[in-house]
C-alpha atoms as a PDB file:
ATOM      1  CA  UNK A   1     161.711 101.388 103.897  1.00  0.00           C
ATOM      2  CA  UNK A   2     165.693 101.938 104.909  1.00  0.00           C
ATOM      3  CA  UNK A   3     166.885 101.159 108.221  1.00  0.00           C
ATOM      4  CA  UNK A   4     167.642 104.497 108.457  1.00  0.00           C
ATOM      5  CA  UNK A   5     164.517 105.756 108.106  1.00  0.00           C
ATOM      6  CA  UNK A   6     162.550 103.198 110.361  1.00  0.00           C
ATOM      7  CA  UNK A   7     165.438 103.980 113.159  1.00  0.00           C
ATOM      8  CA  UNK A   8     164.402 107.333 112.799  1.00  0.00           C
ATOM      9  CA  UNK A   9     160.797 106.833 112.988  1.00  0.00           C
ATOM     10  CA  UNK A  10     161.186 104.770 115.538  1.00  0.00           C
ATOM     11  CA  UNK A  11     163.210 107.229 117.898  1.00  0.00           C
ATOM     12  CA  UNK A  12     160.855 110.202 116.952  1.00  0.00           C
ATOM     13  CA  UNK A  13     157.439 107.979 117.747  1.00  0.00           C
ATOM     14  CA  UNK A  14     158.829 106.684 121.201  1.00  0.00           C
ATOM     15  CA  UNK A  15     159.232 109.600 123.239  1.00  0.00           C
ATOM     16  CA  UNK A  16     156.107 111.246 122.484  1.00  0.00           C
ATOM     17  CA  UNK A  17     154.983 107.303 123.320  1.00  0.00           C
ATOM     18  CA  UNK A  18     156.651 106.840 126.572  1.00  0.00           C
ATOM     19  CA  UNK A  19     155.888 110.516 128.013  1.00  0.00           C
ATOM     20  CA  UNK A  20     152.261 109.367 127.184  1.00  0.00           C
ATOM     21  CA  UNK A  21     151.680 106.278 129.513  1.00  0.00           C
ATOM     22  CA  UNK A  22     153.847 108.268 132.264  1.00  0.00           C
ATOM     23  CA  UNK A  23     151.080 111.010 132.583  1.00  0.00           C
ATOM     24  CA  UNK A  24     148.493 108.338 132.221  1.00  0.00           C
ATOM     25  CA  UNK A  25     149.902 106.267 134.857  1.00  0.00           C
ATOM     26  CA  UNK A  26     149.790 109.625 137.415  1.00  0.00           C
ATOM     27  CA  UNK A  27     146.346 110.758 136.180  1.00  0.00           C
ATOM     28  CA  UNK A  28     143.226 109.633 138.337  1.00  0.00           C
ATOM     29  CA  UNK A  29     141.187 106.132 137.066  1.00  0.00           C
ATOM     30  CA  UNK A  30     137.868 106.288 135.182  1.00  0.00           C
ATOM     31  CA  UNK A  31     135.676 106.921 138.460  1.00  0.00           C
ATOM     32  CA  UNK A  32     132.755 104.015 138.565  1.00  0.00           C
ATOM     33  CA  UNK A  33     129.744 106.349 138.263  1.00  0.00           C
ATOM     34  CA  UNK A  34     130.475 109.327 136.308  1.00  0.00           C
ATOM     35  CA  UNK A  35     129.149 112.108 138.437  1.00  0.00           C
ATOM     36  CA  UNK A  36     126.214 113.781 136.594  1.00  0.00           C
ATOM     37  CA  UNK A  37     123.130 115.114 138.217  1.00  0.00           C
ATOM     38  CA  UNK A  38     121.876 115.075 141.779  1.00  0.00           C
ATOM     39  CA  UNK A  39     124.193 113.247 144.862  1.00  0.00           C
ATOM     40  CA  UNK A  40     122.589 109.720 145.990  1.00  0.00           C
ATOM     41  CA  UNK A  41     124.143 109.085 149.337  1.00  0.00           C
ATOM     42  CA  UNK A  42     123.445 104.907 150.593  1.00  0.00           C
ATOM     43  CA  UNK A  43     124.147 105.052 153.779  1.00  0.00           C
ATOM     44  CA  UNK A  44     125.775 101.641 154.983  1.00  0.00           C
ATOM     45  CA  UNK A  45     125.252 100.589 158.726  1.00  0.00           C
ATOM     46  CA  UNK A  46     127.630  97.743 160.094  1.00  0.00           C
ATOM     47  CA  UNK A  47     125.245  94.572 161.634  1.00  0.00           C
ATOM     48  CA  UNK A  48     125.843  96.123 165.204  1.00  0.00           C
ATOM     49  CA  UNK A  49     124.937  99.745 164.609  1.00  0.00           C
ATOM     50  CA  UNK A  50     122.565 100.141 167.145  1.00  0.00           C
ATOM     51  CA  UNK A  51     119.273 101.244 166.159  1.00  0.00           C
ATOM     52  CA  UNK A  52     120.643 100.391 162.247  1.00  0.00           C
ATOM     53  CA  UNK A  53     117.004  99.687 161.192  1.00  0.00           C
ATOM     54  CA  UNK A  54     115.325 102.819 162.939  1.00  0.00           C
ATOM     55  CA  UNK A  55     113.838 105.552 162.233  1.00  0.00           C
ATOM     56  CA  UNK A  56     115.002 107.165 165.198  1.00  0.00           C
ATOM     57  CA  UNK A  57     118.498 107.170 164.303  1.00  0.00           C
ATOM     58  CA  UNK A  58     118.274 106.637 160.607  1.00  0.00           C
ATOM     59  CA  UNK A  59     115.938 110.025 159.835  1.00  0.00           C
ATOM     60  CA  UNK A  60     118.530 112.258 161.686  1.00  0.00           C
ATOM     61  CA  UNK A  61     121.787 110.821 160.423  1.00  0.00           C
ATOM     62  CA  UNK A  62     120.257 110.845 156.870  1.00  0.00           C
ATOM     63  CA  UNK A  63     118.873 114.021 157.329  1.00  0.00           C
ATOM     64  CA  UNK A  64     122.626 116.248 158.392  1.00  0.00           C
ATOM     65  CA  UNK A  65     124.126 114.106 155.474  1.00  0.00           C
ATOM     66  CA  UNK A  66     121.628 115.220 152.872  1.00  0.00           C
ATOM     67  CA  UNK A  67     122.051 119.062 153.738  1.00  0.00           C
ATOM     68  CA  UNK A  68     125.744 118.826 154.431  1.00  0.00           C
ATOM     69  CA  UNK A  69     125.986 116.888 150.747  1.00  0.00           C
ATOM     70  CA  UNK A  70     123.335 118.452 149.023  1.00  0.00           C
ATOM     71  CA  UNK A  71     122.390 114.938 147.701  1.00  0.00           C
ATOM     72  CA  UNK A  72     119.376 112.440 148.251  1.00  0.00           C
ATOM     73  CA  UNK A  73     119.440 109.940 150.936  1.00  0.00           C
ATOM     74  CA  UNK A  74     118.782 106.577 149.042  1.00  0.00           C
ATOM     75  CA  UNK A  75     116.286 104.208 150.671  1.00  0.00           C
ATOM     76  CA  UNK A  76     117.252 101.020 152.507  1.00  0.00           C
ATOM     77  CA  UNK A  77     115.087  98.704 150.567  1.00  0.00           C
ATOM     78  CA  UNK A  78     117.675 100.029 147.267  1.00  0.00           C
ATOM     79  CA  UNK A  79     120.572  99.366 149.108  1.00  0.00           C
ATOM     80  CA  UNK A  80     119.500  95.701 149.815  1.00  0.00           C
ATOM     81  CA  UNK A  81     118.474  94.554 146.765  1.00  0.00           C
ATOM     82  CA  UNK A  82     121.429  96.217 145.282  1.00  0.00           C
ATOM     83  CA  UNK A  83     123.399  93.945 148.003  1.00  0.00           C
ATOM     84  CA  UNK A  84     121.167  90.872 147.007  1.00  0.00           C
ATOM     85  CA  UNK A  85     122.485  91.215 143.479  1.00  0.00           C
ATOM     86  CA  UNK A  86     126.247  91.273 144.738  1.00  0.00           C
ATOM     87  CA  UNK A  87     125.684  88.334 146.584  1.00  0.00           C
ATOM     88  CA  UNK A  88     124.323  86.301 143.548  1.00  0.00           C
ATOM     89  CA  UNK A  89     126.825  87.849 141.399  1.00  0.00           C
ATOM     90  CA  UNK A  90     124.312  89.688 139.015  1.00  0.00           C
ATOM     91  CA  UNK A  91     123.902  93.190 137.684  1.00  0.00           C
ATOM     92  CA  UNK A  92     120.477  92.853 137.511  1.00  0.00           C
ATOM     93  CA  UNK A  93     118.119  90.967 138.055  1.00  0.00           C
ATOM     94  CA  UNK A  94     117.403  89.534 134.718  1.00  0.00           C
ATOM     95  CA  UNK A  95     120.980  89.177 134.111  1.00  0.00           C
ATOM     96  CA  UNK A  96     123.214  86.214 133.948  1.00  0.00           C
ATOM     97  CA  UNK A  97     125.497  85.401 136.998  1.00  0.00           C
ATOM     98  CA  UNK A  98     129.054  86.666 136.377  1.00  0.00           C
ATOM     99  CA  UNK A  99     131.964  84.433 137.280  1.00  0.00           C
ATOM    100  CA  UNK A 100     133.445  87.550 140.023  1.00  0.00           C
ATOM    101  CA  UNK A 101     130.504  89.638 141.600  1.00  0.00           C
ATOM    102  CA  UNK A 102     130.360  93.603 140.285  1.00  0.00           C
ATOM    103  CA  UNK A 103     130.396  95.694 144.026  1.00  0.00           C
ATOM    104  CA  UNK A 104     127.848  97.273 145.092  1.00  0.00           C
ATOM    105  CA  UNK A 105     129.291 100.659 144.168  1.00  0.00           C
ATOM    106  CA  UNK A 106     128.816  99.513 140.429  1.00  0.00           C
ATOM    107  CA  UNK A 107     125.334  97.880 140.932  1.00  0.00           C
ATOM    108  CA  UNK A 108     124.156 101.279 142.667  1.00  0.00           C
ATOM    109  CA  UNK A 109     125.619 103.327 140.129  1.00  0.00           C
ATOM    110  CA  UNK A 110     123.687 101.763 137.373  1.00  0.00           C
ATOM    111  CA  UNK A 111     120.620 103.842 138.677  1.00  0.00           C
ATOM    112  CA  UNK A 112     122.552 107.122 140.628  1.00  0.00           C
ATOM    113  CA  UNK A 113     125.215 107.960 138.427  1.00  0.00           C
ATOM    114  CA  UNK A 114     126.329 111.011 141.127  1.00  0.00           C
ATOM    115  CA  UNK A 115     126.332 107.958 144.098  1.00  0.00           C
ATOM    116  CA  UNK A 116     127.992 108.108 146.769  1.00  0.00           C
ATOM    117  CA  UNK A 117     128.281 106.051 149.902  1.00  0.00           C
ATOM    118  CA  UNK A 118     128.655 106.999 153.622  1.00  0.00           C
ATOM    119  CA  UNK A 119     129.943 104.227 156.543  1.00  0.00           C
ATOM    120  CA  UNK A 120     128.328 104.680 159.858  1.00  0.00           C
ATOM    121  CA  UNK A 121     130.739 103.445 162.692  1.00  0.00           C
ATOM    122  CA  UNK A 122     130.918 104.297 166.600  1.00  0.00           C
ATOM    123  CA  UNK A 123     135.194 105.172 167.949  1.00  0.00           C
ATOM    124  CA  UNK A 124     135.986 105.387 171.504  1.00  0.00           C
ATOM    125  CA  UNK A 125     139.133 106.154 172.948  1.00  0.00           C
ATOM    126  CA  UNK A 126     140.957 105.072 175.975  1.00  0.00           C
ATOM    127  CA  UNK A 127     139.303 107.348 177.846  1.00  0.00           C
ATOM    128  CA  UNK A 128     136.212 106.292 176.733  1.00  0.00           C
ATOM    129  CA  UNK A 129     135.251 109.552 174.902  1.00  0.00           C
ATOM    130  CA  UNK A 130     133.574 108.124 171.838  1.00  0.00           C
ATOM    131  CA  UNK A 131     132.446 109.692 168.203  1.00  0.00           C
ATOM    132  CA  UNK A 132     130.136 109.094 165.746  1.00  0.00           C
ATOM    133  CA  UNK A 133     131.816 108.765 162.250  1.00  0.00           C
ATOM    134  CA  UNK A 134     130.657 108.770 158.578  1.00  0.00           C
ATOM    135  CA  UNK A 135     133.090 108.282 156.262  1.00  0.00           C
ATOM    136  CA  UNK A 136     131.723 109.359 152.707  1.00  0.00           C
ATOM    137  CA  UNK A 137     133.193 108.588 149.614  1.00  0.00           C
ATOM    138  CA  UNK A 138     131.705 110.817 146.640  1.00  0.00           C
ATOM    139  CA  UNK A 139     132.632 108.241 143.895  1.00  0.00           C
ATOM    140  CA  UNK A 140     131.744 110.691 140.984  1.00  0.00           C
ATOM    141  CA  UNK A 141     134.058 113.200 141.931  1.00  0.00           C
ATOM    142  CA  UNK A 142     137.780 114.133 141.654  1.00  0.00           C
ATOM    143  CA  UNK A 143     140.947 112.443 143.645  1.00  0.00           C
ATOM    144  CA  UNK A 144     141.218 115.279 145.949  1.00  0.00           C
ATOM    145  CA  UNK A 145     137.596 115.751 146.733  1.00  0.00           C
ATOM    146  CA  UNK A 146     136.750 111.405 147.065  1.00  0.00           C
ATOM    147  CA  UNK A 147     136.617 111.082 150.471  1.00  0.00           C
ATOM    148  CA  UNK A 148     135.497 112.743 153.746  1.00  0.00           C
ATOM    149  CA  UNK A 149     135.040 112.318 157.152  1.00  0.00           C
ATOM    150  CA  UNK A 150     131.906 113.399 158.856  1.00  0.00           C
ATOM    151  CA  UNK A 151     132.094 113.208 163.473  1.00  0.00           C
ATOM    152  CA  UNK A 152     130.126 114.663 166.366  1.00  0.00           C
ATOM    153  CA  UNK A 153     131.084 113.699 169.793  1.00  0.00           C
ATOM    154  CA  UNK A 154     128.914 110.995 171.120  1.00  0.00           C
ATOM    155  CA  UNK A 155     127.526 111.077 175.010  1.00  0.00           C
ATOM    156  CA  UNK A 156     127.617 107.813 177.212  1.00  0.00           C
ATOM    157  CA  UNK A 157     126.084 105.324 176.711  1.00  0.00           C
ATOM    158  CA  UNK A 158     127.731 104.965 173.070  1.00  0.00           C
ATOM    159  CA  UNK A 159     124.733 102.680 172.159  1.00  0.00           C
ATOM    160  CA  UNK A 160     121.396 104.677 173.434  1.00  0.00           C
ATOM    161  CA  UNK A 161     119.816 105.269 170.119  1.00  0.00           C
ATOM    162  CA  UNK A 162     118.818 108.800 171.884  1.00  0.00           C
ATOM    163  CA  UNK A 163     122.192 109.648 172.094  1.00  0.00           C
ATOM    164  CA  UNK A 164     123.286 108.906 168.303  1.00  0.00           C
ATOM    165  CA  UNK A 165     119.948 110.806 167.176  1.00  0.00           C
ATOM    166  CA  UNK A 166     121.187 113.836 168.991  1.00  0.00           C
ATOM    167  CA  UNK A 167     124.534 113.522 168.169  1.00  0.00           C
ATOM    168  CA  UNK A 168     123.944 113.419 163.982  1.00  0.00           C
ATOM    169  CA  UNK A 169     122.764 116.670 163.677  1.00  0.00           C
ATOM    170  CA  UNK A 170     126.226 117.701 165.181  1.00  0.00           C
ATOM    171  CA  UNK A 171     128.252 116.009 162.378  1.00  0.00           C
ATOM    172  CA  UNK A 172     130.867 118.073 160.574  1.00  0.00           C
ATOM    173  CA  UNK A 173     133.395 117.557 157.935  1.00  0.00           C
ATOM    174  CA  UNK A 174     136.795 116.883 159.099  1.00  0.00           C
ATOM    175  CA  UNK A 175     138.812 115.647 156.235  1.00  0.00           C
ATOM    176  CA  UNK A 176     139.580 112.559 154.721  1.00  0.00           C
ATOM    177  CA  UNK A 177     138.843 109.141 157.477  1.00  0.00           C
ATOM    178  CA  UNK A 178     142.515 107.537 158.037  1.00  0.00           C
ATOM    179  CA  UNK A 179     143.077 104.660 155.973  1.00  0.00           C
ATOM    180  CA  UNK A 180     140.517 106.159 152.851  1.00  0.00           C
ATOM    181  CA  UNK A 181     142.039 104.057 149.967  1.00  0.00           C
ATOM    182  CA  UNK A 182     144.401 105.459 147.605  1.00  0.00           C
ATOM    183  CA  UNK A 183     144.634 102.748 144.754  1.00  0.00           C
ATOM    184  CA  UNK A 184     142.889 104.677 141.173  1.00  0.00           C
ATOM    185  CA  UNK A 185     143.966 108.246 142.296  1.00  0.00           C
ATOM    186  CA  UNK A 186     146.038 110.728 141.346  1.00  0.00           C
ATOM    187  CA  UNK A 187     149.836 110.748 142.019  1.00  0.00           C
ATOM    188  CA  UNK A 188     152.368 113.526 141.221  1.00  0.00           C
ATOM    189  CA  UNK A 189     155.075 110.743 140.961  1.00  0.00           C
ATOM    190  CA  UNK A 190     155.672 107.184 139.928  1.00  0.00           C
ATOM    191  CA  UNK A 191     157.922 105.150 142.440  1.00  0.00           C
ATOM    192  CA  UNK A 192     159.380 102.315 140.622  1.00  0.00           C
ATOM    193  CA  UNK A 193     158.626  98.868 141.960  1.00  0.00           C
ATOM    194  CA  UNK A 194     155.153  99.716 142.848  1.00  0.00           C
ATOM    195  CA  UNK A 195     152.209  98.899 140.172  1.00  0.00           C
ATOM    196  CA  UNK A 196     149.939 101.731 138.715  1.00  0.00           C
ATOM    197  CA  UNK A 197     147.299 100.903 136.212  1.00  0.00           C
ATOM    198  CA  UNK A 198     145.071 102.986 134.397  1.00  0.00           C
ATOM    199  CA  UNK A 199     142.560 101.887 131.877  1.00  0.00           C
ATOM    200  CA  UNK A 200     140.389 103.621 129.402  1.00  0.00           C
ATOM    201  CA  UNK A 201     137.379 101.854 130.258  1.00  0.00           C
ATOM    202  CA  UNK A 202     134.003 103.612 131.798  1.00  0.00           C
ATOM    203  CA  UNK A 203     134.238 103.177 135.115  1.00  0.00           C
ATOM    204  CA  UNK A 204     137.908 101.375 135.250  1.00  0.00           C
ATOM    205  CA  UNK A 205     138.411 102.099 138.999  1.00  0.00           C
ATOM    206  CA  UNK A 206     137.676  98.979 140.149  1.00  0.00           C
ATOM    207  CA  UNK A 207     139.519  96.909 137.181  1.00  0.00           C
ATOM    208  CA  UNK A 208     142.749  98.929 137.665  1.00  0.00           C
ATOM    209  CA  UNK A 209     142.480  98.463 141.610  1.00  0.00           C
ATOM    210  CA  UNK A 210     141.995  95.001 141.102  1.00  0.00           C
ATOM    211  CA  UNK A 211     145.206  94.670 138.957  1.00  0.00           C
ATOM    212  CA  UNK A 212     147.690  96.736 140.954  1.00  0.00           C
ATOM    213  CA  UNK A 213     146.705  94.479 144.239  1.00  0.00           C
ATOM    214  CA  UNK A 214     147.432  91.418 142.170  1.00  0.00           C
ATOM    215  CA  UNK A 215     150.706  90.345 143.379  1.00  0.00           C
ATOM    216  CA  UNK A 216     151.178  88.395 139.598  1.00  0.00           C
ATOM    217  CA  UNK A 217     151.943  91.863 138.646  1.00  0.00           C
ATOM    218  CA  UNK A 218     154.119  93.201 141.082  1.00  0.00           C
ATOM    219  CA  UNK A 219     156.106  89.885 140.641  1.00  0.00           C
ATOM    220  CA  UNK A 220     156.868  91.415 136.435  1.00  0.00           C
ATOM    221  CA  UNK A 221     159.006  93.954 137.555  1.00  0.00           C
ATOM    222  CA  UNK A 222     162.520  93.757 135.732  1.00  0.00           C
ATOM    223  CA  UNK A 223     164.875  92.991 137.927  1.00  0.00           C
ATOM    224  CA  UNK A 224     167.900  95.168 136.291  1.00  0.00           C
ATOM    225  CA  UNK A 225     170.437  98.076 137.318  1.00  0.00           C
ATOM    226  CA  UNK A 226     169.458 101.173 139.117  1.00  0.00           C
ATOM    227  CA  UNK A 227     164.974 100.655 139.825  1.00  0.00           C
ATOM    228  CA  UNK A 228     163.259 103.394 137.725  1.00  0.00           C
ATOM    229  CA  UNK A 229     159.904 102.883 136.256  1.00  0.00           C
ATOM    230  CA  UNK A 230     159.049 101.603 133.124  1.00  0.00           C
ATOM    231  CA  UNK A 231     156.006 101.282 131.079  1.00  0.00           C
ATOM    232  CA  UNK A 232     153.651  99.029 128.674  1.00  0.00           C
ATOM    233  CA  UNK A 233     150.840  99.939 126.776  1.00  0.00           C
ATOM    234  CA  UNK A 234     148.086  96.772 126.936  1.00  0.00           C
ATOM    235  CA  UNK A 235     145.671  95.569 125.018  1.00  0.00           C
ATOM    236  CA  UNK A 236     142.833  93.549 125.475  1.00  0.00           C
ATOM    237  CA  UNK A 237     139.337  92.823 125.372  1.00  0.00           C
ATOM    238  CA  UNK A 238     136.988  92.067 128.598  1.00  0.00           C
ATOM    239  CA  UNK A 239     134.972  89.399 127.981  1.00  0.00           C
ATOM    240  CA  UNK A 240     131.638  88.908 128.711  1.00  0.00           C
ATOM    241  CA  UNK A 241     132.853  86.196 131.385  1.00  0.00           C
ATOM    242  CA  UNK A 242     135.044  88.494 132.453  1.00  0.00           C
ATOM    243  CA  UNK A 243     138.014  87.419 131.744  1.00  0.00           C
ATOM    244  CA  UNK A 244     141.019  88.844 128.996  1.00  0.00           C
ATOM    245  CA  UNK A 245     140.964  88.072 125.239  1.00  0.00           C
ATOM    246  CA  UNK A 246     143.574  88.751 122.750  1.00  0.00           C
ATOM    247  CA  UNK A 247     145.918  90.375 125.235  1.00  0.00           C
ATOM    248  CA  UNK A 248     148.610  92.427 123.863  1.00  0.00           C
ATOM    249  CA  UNK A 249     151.404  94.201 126.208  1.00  0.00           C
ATOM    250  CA  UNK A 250     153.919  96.266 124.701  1.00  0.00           C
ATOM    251  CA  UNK A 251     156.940  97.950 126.498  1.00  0.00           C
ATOM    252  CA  UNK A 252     157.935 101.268 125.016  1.00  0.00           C
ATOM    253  CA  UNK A 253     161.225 103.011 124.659  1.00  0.00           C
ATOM    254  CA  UNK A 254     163.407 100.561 123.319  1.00  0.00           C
ATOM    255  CA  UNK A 255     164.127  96.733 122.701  1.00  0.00           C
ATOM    256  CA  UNK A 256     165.568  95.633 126.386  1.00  0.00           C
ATOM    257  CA  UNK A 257     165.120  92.267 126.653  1.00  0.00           C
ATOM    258  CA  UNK A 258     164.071  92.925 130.140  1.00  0.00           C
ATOM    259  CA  UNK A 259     161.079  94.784 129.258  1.00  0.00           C
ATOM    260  CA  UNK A 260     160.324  91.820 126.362  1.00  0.00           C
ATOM    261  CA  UNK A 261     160.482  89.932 129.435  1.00  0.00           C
ATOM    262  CA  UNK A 262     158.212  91.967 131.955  1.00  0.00           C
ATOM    263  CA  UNK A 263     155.676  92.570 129.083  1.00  0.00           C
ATOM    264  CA  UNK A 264     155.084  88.919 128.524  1.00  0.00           C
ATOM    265  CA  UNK A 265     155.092  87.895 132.433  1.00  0.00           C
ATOM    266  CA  UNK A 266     152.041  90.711 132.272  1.00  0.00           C
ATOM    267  CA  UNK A 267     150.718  89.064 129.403  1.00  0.00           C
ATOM    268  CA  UNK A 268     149.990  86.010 131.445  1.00  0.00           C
ATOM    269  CA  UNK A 269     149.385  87.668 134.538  1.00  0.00           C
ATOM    270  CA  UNK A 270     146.558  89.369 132.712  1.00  0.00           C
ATOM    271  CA  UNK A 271     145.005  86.087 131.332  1.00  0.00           C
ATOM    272  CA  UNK A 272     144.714  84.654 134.398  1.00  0.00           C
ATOM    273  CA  UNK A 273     142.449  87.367 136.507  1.00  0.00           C
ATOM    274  CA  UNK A 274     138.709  86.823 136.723  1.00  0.00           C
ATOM    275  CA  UNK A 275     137.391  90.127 136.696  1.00  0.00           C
ATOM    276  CA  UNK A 276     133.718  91.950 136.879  1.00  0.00           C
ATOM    277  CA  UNK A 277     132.112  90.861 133.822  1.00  0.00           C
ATOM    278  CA  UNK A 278     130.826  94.129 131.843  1.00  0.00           C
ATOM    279  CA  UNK A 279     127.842  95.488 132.760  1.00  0.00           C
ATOM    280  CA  UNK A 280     126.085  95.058 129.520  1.00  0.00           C
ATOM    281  CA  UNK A 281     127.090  91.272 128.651  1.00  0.00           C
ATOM    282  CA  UNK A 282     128.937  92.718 125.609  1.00  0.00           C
ATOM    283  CA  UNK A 283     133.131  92.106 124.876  1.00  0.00           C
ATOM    284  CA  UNK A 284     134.685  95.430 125.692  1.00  0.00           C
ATOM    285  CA  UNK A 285     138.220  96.783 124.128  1.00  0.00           C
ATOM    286  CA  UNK A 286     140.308  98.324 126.852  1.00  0.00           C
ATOM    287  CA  UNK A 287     143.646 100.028 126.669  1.00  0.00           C
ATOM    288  CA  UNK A 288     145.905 100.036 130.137  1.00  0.00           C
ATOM    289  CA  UNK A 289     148.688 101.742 130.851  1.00  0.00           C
ATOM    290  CA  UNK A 290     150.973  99.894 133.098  1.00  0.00           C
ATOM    291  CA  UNK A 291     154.219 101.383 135.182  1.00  0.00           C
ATOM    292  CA  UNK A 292     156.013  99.511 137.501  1.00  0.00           C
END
């Protein structure tokens, strides 16, 4: 083939290319259950939510979240062996003992693919007015439907488990809890210097968060002219260990030796993560968009 003609095929392929990984970049990550069927709700109580083992204030709070949700409350004996296996690093409990521990999310999700999770916590405020707060996170559904906060004002004393039960069939939505995470979700724009990932993987959320809070990658960003964001195509394969095989990163839209650069310090940053093993023991291709 001419030089001609690979120039040419070259600048036809790479804006088609490039436009690509942008819009992958902004989309939302593979969610880590995929959202089918009936809501599971496993409702997590801190070690010094009073009355945490209860009936008294478990039925009730379980009870507004299951109507309010439309989803199953999940028993407490599920959510601790579930926990048991995150502990001992293990999807199951025949499995072998990964090198990084799956989260509980993941483990859950094996068995409730529509799971979602709710986070029981007690806020006063100066004036001692408190509220009883469960933040949900529906971790089958959609960016702008993930998260919710569920409150009821709570009478004094803030720790009579008579006052919690009557206070949780008061709980109503009010929008997503401050600080719900934003790391896997959708974005209308890119803002260079910052790292987005997305991978094709089922149930990538966790792998790409895990990537764009290493600071490895943050540290690839070329260094050159005005900031705008650029973009790589990787890869790889997962290994059962959990760790990356035959990693190949590939900047698009041109030979700067910048990119060359950046795409090799991700290369190595890459190789050097210990991630969740997969959850079948089996080497798994994965393709990543990267845009810093």
């Amino acid at each position: 083939m001419s030089r001609l003609a690979i120039a040419l095929a070259v600048s036809l392929a790479s804006p088609a290319y490039a436009d690509g990984v942008f819009e992958v970049c902004k989309g939302e990550s593979k969610t880590v259950v995929p959202g089918t069927g009936q809501m599971s709700i496993a409702v997590i109580y801190p070690d010094d939510f009073p009355g945490r083992t209860t009936r008294q204030v478990l039925y009730p709070i379980g009870e507004r979240l299951a109507i309010a949700e439309h989803a199953k409350i999940l028993l407490g004996a599920d959510v601790d062996v579930a926990t048991k296996l995150v502990r001992e690093r293990h999807w199951s409990e025949q499995g072998n003992a990964c090198n990084s521990a799956p989260s509980l999310v993941a483990v859950l999700g094996q068995k409730h693919p529509n799971l979602s999770t709710a986070r029981a916590s007690i806020e006063c405020d100066d004036a001692g007015q408190c509220e009883l707060h469960l933040d949900v996170a529906r971790h089958g559904r959609p960016s702008a439907e993930r998260f919710v906060r569920y409150s009821a004002p709570l009478a004094a004393p803030k720790d009579k488990l008579a006052n919690i039960a009557a206070a949780a069939p008061k709980l109503v939505a009010k929008g997503p809890p401050p600080g719900a995470p934003t790391a896997g979700l959708a974005v209308g724009e890119l803002a260079a210097g910052t790292v987005t990932t997305r991978s094709d993987a089922d149930g990538a959320l966790e792998l790409d968060r895990g990537m764009e809070a290493n600071p490895a990658f943050a540290a690839c960003t070329p260094k050159t002219g005005k900031p705008h964001v650029r973009g790589y195509w990787a890869d790889w394969k997962l290994s059962a260990l959990g760790t990356a095989m035959e990693v190949s990163i590939q900047p698009f839209g041109g030979a700067d030796p910048a990119d060359q650069q950046a795409a090799s310090c991700l290369r190595k940053a890459l190789q050097a993560m210990q991630l969740e093993c997969p959850r079948d023991g089996n080497v798994t291709p994965v393709r990543t968009a990267i845009c810093l």
